[in-house]
C-alpha atoms as a PDB file:
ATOM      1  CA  UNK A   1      -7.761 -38.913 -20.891  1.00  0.00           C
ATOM      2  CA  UNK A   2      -8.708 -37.312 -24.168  1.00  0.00           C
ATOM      3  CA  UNK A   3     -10.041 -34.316 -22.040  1.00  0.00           C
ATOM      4  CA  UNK A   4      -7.161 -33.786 -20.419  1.00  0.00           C
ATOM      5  CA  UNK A   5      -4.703 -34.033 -23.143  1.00  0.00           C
ATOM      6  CA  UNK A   6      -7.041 -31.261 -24.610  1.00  0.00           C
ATOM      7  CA  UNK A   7      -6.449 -29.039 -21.774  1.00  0.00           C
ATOM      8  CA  UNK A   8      -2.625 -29.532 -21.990  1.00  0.00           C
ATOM      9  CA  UNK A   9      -2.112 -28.041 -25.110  1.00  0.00           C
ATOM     10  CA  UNK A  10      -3.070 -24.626 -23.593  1.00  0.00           C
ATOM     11  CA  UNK A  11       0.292 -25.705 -21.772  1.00  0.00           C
ATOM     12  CA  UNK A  12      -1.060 -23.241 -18.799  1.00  0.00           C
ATOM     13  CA  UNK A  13      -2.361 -24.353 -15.449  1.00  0.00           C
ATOM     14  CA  UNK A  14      -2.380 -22.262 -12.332  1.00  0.00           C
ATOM     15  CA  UNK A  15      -2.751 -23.229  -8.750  1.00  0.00           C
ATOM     16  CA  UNK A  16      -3.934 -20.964  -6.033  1.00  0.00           C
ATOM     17  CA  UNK A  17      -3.170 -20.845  -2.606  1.00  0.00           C
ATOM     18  CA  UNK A  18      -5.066 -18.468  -0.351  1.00  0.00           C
ATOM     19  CA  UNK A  19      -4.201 -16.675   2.434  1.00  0.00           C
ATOM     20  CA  UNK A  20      -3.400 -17.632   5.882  1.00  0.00           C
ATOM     21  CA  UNK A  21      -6.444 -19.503   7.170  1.00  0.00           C
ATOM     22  CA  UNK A  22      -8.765 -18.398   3.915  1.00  0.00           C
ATOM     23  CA  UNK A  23     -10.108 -21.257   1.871  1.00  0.00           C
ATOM     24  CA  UNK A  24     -11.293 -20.997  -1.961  1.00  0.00           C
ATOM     25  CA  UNK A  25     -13.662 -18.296  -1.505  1.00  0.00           C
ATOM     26  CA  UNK A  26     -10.746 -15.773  -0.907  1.00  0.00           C
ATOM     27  CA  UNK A  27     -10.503 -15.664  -4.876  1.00  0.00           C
ATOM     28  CA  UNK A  28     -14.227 -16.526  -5.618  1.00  0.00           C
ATOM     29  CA  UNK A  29     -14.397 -12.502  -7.378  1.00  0.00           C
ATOM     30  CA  UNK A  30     -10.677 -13.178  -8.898  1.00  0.00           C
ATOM     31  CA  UNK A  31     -12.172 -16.345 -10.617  1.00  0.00           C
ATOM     32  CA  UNK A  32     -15.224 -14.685 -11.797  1.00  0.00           C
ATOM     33  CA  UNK A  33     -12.872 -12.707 -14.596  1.00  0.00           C
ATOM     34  CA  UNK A  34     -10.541 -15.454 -14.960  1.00  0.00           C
ATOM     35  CA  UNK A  35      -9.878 -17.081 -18.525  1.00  0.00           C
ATOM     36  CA  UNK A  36      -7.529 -20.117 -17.353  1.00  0.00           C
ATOM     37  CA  UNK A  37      -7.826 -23.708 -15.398  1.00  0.00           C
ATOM     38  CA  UNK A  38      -7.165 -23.533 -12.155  1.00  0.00           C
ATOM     39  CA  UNK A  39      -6.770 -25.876  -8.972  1.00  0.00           C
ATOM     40  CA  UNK A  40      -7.042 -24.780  -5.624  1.00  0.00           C
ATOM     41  CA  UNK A  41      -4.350 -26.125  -2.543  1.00  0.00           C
ATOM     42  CA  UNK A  42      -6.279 -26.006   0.788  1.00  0.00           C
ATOM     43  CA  UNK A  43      -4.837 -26.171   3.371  1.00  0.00           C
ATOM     44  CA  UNK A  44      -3.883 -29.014   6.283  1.00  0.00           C
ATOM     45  CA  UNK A  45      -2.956 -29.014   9.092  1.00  0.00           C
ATOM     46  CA  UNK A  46       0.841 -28.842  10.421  1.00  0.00           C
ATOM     47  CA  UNK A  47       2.614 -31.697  11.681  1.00  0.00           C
ATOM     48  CA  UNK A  48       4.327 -30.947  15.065  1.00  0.00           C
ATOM     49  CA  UNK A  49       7.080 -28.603  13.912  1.00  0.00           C
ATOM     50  CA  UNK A  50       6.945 -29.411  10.288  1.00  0.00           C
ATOM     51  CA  UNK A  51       9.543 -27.503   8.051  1.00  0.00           C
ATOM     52  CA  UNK A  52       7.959 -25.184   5.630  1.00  0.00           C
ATOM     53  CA  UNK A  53       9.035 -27.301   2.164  1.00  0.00           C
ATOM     54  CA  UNK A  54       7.957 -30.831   3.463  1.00  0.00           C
ATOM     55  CA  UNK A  55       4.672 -28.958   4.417  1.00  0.00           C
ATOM     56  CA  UNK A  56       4.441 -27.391   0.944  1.00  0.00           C
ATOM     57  CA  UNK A  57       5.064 -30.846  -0.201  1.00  0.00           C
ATOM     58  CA  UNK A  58       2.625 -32.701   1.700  1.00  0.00           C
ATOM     59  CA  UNK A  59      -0.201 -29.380   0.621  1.00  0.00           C
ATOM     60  CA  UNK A  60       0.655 -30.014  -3.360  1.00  0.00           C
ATOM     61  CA  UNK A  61       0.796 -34.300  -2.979  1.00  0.00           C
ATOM     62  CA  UNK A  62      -1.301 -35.261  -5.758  1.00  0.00           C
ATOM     63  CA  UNK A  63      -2.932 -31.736  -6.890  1.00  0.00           C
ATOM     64  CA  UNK A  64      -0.207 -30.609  -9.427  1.00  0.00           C
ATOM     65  CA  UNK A  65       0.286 -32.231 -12.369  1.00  0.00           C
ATOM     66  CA  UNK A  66       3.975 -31.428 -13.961  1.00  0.00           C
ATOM     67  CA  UNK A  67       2.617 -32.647 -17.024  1.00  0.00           C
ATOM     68  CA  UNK A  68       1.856 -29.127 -17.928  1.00  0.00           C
ATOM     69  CA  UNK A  69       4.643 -26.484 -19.608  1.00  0.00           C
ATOM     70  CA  UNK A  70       4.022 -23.624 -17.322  1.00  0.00           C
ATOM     71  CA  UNK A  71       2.577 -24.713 -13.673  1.00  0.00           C
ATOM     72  CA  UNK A  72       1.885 -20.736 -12.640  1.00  0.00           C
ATOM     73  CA  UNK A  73       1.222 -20.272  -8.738  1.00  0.00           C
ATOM     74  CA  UNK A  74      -0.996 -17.464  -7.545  1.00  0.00           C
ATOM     75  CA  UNK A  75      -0.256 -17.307  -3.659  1.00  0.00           C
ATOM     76  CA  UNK A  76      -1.996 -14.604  -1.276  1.00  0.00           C
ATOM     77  CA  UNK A  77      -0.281 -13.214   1.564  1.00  0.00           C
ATOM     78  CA  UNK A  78       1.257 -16.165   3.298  1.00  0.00           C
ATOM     79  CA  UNK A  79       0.471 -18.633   0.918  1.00  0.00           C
ATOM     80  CA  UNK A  80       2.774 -16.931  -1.263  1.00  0.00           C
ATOM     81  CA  UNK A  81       5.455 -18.364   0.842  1.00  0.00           C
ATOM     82  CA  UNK A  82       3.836 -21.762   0.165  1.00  0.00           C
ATOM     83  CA  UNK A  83       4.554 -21.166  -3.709  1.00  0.00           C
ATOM     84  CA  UNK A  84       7.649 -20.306  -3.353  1.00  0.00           C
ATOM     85  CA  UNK A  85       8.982 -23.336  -1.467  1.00  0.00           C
ATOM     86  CA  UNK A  86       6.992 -25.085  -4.877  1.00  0.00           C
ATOM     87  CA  UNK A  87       8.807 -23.336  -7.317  1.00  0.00           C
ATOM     88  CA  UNK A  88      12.414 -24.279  -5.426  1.00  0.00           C
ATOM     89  CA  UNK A  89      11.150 -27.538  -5.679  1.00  0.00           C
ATOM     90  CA  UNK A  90      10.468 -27.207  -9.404  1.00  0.00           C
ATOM     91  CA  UNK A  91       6.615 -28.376  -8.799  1.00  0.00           C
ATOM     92  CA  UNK A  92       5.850 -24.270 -10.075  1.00  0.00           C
ATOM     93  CA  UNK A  93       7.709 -23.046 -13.069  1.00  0.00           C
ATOM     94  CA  UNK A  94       6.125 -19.508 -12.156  1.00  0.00           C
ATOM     95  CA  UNK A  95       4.777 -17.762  -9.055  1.00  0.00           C
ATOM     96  CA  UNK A  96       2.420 -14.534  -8.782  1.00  0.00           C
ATOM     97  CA  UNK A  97       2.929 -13.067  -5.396  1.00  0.00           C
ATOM     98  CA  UNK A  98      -0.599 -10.583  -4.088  1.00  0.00           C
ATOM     99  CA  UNK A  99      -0.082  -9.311  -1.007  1.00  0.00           C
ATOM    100  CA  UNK A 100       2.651 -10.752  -0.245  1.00  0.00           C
ATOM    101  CA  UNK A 101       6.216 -10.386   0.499  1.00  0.00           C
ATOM    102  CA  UNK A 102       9.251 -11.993  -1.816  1.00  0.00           C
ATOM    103  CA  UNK A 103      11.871 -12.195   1.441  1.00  0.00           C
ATOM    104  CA  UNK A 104      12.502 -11.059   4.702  1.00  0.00           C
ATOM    105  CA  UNK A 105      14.289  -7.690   3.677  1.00  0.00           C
ATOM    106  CA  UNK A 106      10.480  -6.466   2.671  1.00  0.00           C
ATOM    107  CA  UNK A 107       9.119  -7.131   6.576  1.00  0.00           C
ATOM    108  CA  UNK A 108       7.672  -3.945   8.494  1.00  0.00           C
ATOM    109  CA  UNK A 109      10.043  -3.284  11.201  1.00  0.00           C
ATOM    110  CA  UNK A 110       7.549  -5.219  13.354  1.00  0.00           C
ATOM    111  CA  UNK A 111       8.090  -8.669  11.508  1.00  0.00           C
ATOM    112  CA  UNK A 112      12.148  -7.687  11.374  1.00  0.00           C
ATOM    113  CA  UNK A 113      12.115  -7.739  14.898  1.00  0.00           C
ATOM    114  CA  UNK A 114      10.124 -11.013  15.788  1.00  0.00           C
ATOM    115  CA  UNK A 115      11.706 -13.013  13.362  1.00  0.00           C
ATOM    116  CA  UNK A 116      15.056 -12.200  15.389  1.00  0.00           C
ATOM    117  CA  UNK A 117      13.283 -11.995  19.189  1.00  0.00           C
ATOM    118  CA  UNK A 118      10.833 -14.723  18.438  1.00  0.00           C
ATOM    119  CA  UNK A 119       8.647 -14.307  21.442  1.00  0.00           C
ATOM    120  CA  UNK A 120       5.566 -15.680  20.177  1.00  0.00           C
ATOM    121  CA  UNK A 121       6.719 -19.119  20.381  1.00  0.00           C
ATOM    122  CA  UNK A 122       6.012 -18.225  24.492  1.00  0.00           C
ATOM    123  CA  UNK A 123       2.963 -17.488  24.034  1.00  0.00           C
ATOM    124  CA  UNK A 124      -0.042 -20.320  24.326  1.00  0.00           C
ATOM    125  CA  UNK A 125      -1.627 -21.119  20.745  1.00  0.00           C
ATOM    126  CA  UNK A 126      -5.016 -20.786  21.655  1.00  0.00           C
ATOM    127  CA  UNK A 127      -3.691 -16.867  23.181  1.00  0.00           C
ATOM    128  CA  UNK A 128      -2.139 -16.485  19.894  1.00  0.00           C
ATOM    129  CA  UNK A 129      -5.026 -17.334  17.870  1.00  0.00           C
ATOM    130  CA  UNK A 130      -7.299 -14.718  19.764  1.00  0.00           C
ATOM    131  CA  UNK A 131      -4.336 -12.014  19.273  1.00  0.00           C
ATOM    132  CA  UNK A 132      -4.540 -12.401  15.705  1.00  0.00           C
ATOM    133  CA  UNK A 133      -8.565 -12.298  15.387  1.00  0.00           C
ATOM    134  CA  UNK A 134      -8.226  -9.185  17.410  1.00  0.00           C
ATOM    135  CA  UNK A 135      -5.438  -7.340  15.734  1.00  0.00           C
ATOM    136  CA  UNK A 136      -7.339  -6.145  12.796  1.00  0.00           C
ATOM    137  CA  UNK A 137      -4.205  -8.014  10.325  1.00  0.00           C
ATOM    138  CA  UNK A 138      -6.865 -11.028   9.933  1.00  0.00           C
ATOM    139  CA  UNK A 139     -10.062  -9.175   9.466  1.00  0.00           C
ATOM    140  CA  UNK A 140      -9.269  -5.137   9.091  1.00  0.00           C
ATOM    141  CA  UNK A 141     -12.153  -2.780  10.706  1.00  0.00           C
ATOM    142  CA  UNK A 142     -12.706  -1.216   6.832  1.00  0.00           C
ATOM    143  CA  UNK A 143     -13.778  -4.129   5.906  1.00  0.00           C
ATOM    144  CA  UNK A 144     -17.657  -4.428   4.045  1.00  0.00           C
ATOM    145  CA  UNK A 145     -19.464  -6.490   7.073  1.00  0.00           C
ATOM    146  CA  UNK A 146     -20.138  -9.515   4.356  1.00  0.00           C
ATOM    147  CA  UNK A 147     -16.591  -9.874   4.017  1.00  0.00           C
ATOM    148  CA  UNK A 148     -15.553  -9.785   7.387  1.00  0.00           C
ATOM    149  CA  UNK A 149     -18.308 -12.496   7.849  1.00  0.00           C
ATOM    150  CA  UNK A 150     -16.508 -14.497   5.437  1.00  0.00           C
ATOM    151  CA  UNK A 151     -12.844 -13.915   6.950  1.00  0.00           C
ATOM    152  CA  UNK A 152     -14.536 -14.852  10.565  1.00  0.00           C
ATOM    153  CA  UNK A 153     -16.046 -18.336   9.097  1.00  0.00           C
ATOM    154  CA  UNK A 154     -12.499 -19.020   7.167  1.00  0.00           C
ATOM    155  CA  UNK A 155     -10.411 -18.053   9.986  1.00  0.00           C
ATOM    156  CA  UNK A 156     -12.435 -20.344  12.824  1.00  0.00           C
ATOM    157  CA  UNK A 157     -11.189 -23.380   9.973  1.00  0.00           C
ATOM    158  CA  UNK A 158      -8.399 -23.895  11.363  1.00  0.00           C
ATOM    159  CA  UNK A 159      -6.669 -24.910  14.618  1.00  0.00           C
ATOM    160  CA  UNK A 160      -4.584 -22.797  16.906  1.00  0.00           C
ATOM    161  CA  UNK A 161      -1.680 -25.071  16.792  1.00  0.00           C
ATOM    162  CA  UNK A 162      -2.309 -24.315  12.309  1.00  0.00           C
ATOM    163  CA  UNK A 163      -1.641 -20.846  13.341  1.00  0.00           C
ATOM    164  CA  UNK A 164       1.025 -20.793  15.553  1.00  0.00           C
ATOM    165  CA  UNK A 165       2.988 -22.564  13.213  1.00  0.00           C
ATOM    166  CA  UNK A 166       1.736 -20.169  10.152  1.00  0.00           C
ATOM    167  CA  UNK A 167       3.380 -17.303  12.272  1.00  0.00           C
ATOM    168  CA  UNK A 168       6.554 -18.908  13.219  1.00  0.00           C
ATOM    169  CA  UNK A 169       6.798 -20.467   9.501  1.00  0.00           C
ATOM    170  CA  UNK A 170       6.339 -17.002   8.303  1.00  0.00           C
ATOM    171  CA  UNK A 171       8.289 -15.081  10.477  1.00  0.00           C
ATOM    172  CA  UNK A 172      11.175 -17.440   9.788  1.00  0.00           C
ATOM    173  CA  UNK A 173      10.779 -17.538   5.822  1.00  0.00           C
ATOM    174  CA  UNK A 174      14.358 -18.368   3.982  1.00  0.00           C
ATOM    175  CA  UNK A 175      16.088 -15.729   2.353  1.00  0.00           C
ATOM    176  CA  UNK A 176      16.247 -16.793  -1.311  1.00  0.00           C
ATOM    177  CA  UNK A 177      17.621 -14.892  -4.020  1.00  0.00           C
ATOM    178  CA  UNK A 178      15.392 -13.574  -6.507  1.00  0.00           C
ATOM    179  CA  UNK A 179      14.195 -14.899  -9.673  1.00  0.00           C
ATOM    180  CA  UNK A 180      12.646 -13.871 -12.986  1.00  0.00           C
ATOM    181  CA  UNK A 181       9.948 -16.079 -12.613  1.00  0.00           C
ATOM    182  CA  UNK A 182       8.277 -14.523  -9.982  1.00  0.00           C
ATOM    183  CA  UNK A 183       5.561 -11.660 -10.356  1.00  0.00           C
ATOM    184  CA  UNK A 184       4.363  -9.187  -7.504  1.00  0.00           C
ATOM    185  CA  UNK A 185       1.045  -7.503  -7.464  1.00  0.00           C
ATOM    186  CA  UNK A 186       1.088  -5.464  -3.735  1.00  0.00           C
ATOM    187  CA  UNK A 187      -1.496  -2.526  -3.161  1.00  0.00           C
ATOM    188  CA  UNK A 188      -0.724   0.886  -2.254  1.00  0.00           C
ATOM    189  CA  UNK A 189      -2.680   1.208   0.899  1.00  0.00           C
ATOM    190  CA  UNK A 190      -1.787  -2.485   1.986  1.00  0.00           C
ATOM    191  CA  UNK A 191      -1.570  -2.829   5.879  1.00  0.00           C
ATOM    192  CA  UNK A 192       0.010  -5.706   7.082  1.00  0.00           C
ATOM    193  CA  UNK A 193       3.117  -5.185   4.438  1.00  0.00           C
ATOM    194  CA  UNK A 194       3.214  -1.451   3.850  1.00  0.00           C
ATOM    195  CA  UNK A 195       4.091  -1.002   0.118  1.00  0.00           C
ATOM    196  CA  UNK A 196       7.119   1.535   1.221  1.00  0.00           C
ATOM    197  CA  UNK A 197       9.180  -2.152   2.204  1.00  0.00           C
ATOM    198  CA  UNK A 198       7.916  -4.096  -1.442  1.00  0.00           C
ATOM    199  CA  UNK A 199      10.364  -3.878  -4.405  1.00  0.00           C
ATOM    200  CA  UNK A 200       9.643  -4.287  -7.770  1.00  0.00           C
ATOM    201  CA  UNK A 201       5.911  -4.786  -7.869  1.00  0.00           C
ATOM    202  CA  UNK A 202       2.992  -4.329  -9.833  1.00  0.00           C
ATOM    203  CA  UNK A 203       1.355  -1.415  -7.930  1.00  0.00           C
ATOM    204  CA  UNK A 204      -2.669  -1.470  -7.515  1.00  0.00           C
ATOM    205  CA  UNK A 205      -3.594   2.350  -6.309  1.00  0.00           C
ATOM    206  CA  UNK A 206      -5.468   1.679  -3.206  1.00  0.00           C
ATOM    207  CA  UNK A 207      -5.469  -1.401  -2.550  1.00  0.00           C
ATOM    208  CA  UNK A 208      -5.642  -3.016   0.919  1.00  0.00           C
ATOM    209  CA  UNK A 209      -3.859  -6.267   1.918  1.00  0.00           C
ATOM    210  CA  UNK A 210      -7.362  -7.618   1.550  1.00  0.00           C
ATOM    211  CA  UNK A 211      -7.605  -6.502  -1.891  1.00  0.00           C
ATOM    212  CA  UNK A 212      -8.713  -9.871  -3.364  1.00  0.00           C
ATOM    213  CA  UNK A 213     -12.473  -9.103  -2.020  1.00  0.00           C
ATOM    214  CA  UNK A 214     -12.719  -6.058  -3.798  1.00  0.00           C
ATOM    215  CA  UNK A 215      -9.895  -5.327  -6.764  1.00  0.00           C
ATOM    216  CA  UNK A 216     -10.240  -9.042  -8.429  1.00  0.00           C
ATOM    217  CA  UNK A 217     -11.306  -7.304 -11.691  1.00  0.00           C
ATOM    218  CA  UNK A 218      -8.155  -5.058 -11.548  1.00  0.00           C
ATOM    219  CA  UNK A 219      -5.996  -7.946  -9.939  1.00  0.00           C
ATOM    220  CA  UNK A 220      -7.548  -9.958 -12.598  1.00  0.00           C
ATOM    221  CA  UNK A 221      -6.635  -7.868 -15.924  1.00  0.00           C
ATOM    222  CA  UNK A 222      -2.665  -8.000 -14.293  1.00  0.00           C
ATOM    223  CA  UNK A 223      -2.963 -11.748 -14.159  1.00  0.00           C
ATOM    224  CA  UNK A 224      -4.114 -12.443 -17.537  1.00  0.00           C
ATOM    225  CA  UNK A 225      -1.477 -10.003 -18.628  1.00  0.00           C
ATOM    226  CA  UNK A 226       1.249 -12.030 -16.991  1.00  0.00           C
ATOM    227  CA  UNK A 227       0.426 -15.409 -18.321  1.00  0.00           C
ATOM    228  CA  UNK A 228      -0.039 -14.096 -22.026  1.00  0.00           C
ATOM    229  CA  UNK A 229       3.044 -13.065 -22.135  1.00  0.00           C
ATOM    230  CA  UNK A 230       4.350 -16.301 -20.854  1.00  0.00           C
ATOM    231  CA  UNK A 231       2.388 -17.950 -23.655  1.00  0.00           C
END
């Protein structure tokens, strides 16, 4: 108890989230620079049609503790729509967004179009699952071959079923409005949301949407930036 009452006075605690499928070693070089406690949400698996905030509920049960000030989210890619059904919910007070998009208005035409015409809910999960390994949005050609290793081991995690529902919940994200207490680091070069759709954020010059394997010294710096100030 005295231990932790030691760590609250720092008042700071951030959670991360990973990408879709990706487990903690998605931010294993982000952590190597990082100055503050952190707690990692894996990831379960989906209930049969499970709405995206009593999934985000059921990921956080028991792993944040509102006992801190400032409960600061880091959520990659998709699982920054994870953190931001948290912070509605109050369980964040602050959210960093990498690679990731704030609403619907910054989809790539692609995205617009299948979150009106949802035809991937026709296709078979398992189908799905292989169109996604083979798309190059999962595990991008320019990838080092280590890391591609890594995204291949992460990715085969999870279930189809986990997947099909990622997509839909994605695709079908809420339009919220937006709020002060949300930061956006997106790289220039990123290729599953091309920086041309992202508003207001934090540019990193050539970085991928994979830049977490290779910019976490960079990303990094930006973070600890962020939660000084909030200090």
């Amino acid at each position: 108890m005295a231990e932790f009452y030691s760590q609250v006075q720092t008042n700071n605690h951030v959670y991360l989230i990973s990408g879709l499928g990706a487990d903690q070693r998605a931010f294993s070089l982000l952590t190597r620079y990082f100055q503050h406690k952190h707690t990692f949400l894996p990831w379960i698996e989906p209930l049969s049609d499970e709405p995206l905030e009593a999934y985000a509920l059921r990921m956080a049960r028991g792993k944040i503790d509102t006992r801190f000030k400032r409960r600061i989210g880091i959520g990659l890619s998709f699982g920054g729509i994870i953190g931001r059904a948290l912070l509605e919910k109050n369980l964040l007070t602050h959210l960093i967004l990498i690679s990731s998009v704030k609403s619907p208005a910054e989809f790539r035409p692609l995205f617009r179009i299948l979150r009106v015409v949802p035809v991937y809910r026709w296709v078979p999960a398992t189908a799905l699952k292989k169109i996604l390994l083979n798309s190059g949005l999962i595990i991008p050609s320019a990838l080092r071959h280590e890391h591609q290793c890594i995204m291949a081991e992460m990715f085969a995690q999870h279930s189809a079923s986990y997947y099909k529902w990622a997509i839909h919940t994605f695709l079908q994200m809420p339009s919220l409005p937006h709020r002060e207490n949300i930061y956006h680091v997106h790289g220039t070069h990123d290729e599953v949301f091309p920086i041309r759709y992202i508003c207001n954020a934090i540019e990193i010059a050539g970085g991928s949407h994979l830049m977490i394997l290779t910019r976490g010294k960079d990303i990094s710096r930006i973070i600890e930036q962020i939660v000084s100030d909030l200090s």
